[in-house]
Protein backbone atom coordinates (compact mmCIF):
# COMPACT_ATOMS: atom_id res chain seq x y z
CA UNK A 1 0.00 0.00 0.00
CA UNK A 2 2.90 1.98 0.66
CA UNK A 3 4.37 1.94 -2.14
CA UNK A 4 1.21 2.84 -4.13
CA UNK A 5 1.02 6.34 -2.53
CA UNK A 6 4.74 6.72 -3.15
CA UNK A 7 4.21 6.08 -6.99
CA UNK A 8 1.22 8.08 -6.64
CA UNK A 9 2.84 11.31 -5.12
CA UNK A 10 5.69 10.63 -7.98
CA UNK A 11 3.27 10.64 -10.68
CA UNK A 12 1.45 13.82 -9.96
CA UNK A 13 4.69 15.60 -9.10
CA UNK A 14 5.99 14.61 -12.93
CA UNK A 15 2.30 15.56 -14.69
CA UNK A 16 2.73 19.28 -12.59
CA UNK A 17 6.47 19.63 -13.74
CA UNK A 18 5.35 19.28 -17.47
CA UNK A 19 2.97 22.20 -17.79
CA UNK A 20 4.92 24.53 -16.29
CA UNK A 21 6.58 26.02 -19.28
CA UNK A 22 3.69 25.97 -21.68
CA UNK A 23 2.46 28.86 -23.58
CA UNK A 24 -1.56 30.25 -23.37
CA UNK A 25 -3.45 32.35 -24.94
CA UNK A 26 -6.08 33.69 -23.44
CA UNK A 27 -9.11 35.76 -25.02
CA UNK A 28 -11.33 38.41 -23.64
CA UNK A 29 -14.83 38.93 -23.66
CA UNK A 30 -14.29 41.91 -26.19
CA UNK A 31 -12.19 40.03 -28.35
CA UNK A 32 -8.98 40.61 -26.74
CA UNK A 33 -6.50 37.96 -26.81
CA UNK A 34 -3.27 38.03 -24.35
CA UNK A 35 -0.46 35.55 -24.93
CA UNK A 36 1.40 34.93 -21.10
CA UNK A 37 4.10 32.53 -20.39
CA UNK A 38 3.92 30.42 -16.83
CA UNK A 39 8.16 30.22 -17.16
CA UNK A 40 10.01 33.20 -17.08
CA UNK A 41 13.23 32.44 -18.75
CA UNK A 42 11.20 31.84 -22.05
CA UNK A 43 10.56 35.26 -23.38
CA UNK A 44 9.72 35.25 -26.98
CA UNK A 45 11.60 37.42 -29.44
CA UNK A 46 10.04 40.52 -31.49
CA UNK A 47 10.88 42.73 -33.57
CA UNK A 48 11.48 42.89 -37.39
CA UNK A 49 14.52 42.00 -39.11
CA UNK A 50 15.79 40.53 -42.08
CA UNK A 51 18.72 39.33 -44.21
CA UNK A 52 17.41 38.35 -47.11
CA UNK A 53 20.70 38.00 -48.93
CA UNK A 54 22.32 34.95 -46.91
CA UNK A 55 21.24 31.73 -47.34
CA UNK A 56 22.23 28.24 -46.09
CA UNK A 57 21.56 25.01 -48.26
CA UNK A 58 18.36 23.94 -48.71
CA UNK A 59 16.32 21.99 -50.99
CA UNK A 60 14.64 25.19 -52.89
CA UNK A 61 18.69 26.67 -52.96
CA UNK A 62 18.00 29.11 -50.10
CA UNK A 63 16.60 30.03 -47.35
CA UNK A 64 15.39 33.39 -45.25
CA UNK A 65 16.04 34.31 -41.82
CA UNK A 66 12.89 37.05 -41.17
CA UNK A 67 12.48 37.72 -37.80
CA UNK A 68 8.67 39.32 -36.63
CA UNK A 69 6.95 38.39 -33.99
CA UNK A 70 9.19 35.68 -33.62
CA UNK A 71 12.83 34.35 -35.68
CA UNK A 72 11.02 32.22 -38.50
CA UNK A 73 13.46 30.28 -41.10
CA UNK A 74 11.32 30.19 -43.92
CA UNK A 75 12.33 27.69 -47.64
CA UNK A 76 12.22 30.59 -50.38
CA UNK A 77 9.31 28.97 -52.24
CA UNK A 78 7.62 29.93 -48.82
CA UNK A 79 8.44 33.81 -49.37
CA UNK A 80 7.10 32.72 -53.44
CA UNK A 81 3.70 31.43 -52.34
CA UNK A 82 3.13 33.98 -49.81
CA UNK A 83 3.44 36.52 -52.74
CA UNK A 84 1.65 34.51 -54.98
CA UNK A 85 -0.72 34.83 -52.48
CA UNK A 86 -1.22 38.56 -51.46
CA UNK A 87 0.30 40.04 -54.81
CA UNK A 88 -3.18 40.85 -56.09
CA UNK A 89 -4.66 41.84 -52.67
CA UNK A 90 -1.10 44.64 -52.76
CA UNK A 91 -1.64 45.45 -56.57
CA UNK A 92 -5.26 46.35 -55.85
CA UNK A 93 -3.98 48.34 -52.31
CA UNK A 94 -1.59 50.52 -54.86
CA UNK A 95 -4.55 51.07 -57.04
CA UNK A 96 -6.71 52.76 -54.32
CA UNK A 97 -4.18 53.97 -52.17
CA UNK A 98 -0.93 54.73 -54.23
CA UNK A 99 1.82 52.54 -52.29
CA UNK A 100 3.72 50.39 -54.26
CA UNK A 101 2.38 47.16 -54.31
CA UNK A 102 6.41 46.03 -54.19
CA UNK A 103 6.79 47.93 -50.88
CA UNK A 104 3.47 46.35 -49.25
CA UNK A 105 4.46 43.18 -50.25
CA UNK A 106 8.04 43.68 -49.10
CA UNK A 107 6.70 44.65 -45.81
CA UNK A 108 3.99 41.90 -45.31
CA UNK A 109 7.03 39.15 -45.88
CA UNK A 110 9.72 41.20 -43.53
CA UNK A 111 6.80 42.01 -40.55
CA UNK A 112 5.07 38.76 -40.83
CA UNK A 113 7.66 36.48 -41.56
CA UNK A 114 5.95 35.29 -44.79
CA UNK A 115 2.80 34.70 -43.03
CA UNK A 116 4.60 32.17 -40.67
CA UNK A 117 5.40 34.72 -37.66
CA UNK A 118 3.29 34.06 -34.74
CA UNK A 119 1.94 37.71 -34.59
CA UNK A 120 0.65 36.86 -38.06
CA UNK A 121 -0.55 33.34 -37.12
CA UNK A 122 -2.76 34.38 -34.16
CA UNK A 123 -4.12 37.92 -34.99
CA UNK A 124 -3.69 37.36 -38.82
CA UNK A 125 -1.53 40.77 -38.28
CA UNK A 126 0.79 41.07 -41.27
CA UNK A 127 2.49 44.53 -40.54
CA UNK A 128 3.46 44.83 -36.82
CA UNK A 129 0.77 47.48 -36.84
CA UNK A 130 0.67 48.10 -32.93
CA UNK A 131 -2.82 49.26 -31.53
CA UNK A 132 -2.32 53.25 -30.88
CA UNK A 133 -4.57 55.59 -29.10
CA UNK A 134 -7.23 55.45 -32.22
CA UNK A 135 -7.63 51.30 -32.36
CA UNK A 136 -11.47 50.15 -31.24
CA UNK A 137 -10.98 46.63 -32.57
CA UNK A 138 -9.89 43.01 -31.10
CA UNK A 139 -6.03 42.95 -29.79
CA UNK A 140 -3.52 40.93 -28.77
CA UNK A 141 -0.47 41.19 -26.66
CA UNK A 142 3.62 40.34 -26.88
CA UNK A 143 6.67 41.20 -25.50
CA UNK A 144 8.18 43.77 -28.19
CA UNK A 145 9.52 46.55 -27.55
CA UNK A 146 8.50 46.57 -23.94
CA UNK A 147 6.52 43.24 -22.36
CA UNK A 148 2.86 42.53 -23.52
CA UNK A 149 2.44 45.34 -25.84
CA UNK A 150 -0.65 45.64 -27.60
CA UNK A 151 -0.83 44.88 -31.23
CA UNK A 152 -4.15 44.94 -33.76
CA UNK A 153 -5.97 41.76 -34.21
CA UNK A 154 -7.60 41.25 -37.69
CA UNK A 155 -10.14 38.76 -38.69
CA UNK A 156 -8.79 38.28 -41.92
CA UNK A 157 -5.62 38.73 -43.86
CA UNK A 158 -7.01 41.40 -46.33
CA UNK A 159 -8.46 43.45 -43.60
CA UNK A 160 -5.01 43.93 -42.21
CA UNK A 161 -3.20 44.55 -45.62
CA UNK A 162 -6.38 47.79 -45.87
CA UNK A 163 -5.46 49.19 -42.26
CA UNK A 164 -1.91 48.69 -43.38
CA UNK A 165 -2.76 51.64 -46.38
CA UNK A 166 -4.58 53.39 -44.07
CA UNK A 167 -2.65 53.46 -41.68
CA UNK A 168 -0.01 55.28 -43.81
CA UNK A 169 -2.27 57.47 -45.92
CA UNK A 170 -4.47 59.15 -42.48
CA UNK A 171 -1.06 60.03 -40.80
CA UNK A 172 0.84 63.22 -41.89
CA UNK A 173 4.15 61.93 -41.44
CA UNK A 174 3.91 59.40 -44.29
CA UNK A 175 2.42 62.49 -46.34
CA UNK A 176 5.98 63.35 -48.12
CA UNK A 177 5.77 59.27 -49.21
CA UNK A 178 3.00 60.20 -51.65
CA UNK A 179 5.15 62.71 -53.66
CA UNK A 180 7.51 60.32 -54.89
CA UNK A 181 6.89 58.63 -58.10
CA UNK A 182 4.66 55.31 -57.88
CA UNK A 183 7.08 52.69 -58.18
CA UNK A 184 9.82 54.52 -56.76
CA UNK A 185 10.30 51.72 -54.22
CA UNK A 186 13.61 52.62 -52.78
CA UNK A 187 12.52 56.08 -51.97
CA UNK A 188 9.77 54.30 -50.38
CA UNK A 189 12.00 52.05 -48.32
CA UNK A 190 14.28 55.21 -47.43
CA UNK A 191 11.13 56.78 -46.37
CA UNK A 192 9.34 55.07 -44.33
CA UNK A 193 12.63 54.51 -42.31
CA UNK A 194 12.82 58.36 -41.96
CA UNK A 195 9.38 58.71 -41.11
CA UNK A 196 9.73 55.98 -38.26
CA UNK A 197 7.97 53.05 -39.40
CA UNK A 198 10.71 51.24 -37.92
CA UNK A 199 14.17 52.13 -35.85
CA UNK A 200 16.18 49.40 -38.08
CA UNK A 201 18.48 51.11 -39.49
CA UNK A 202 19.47 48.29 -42.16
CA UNK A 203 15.14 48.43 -42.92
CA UNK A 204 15.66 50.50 -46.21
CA UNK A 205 18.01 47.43 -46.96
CA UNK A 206 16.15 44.84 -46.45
CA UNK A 207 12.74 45.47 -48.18
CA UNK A 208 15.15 46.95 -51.26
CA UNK A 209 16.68 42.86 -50.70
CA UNK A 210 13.21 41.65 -50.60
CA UNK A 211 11.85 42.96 -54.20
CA UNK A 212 15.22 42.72 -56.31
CA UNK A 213 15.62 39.10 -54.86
CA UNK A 214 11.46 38.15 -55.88
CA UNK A 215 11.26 40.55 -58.46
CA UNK A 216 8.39 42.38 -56.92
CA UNK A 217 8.69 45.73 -58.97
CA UNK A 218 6.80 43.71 -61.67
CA UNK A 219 4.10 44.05 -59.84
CA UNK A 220 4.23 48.46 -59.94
CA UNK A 221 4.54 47.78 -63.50
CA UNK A 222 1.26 45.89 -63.84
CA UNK A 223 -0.71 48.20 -62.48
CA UNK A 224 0.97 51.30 -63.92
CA UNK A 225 0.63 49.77 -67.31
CA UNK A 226 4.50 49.98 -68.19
CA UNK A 227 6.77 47.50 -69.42
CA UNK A 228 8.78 45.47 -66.97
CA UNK A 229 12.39 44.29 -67.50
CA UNK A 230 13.69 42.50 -64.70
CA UNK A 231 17.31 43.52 -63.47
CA UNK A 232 19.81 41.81 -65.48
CA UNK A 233 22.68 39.96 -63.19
CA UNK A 234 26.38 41.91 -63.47
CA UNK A 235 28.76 39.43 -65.52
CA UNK A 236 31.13 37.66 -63.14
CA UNK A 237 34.73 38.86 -64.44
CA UNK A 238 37.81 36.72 -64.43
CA UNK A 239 38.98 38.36 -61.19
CA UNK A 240 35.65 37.48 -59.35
CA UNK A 241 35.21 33.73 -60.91
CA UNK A 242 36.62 31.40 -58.10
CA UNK A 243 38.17 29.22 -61.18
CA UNK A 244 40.32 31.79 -62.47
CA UNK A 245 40.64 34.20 -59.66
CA UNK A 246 44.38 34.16 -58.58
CA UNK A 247 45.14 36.62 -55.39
CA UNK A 248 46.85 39.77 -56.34
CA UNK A 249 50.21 39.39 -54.55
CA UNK A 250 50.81 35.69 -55.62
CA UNK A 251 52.21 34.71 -59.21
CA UNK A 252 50.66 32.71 -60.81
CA UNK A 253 53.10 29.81 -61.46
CA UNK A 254 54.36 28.82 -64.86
CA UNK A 255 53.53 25.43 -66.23
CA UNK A 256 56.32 22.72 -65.50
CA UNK A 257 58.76 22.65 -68.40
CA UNK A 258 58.46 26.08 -69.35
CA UNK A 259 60.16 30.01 -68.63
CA UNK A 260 58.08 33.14 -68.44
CA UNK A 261 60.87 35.95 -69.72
CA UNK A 262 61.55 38.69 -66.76
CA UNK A 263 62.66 41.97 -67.17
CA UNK A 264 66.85 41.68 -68.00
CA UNK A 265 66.58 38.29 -69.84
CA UNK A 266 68.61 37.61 -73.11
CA UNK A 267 68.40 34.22 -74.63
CA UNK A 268 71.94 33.42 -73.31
CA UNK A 269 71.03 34.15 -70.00
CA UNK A 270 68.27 32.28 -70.05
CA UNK A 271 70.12 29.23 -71.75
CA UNK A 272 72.88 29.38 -69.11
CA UNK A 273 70.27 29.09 -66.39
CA UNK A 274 68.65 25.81 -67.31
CA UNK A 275 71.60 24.57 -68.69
CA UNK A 276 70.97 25.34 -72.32
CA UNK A 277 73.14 26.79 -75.44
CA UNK A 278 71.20 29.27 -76.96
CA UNK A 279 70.64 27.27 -80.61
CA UNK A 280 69.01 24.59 -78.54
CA UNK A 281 66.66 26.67 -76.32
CA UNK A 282 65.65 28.54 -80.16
CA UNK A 283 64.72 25.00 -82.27
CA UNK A 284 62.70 24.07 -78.78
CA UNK A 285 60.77 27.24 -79.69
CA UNK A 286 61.02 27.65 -83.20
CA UNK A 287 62.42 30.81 -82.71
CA UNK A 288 64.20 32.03 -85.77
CA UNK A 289 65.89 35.48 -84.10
CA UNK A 290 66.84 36.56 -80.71
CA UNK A 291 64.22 39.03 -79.60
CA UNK A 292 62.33 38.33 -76.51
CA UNK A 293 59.35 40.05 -74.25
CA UNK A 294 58.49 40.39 -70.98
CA UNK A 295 56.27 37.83 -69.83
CA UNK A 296 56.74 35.56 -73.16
CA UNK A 297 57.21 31.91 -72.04
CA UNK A 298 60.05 29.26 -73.52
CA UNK A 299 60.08 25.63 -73.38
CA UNK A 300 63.50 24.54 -71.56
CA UNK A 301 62.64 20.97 -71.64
């Protein structure tokens, strides 16, 4: 009997131990969700950043790092079918609103972390759009910039890319934004960076990363009815090409068997040093007279 209770006691003390560390979410009567942890040490990380230029091997050839509500490694064809996703919803935003449907979507796959960030999972918040003294609707809170802040909670995905407009068009210090051309994207990206958006300073950066590396300036194009090339990749030259690169102060090394001719050099000289008269070192080169040049090269063997 003894050794019942002992198991007993054991047994609840391991089913308490497990939950102790487990994440809740808990919802208001107005719609108000709050996301708490029970452990302490497990704060969850916020804030957006980017860099969409490394990768690491993968099956699709790379991968992004986007960090939103939380640090989401994301397979590229993951950033390609969240764009394939929202590119019309963006192109029609542009249309009525006059952002570039490059920056939105830049912004929706940096903030949300291609729509796998947990911001964007549970309050189908796309832009890190943080409640404000004017927001009536549902919320939800996470440690950001300070712990639990509140953010906007949407009831569906398009409803938070149309706040996201409005939420730039209704305040005044996004107005200079609307002067620049319509698919001037990187004075967008240098913008909204200057107008506070975001206190990254590498943001301009990394949305610019985002459309040249998905092409997303297409989608301006579209709806301004231009023609689209898409940026043409810079030739690799010899010096850059890891085949034929050789590092500035090393010589390159002449093949085995042969001389290249140095500054000074006179076919005797040359003959003497590799053991040579100088009618044998000319029929090994078919040479028919005795002038040389810098950098020429001579079979000696």
């Amino acid at each position: 009997m003894l050794k019942k209770i002992l198991a007993l006691i054991v047994l609840s003390s391991f089913l308490l131990s497990c939950g102790t560390s487990k994440s809740r979410v808990k919802t208001s009567k107005n719609g108000t969700a709050r996301t708490t942890r029970t452990s302490r040490n497990s704060k969850p990380s916020i804030r957006t950043t980017v860099d969409s230029k490394t990768g690491t091997a993968s099956s699709s050839g790379r991968t992004e790092t986007l960090e939103s509500t939380s640090k989401t490694v994301v397979y590229a064809e993951v950033v390609k079918a969240y764009i394939e996703q929202f590119k019309e919803t963006a192109k029609d935003n542009m249309k009525r609103h006059g952002i570039p449907a490059s920056i939105t979507l830049a912004q929706g796959i940096l903030e949300s972390g291609a729509g796998r960030g947990t911001l964007c999972q549970s309050a189908n918040n796309h832009f890190g759009i943080k409640c404000h003294n004017d927001w009536t609707g549902p919320k939800v809170y996470h440690d950001d910039d300070s712990e639990q802040e509140c953010f906007r909670k949407y009831s569906d995905p398009a409803d938070s890319y149309n706040d996201h407009s409005l939420f730039l068009t209704t305040r005044s210090r996004y107005a200079a934004l609307f002067k620049l051309d319509k698919d001037d994207y990187e004075g967008w990206a240098h913008g909204l960076k200057a107008a506070g958006y975001a206190t990254d300073p590498k943001y301009p950066a990394k949305l610019i990363g985002l459309i040249q590396n998905y092409d997303l300036a297409k989608y301006d194009a579209e709806v301004l009815n231009k023609k689209y090339t898409a940026p043409t990749p810079k030739p690799q030259t010899q010096a850059s090409a890891p085949v034929a690169s050789v590092p500035a102060p090393v010589k390159q090394q002449p093949a085995y068997g042969t001389y290249t001719v140095e500054k000074g050099d006179t076919l005797y000289s040359i003959s003497k040093k590799h053991n040579l008269t100088v009618d044998e070192l000319m029929k090994l080169n078919g040479m028919s007279g005795n002038s040389l040049s810098i950098g020429q090269v001579l079979k000696i063997k």
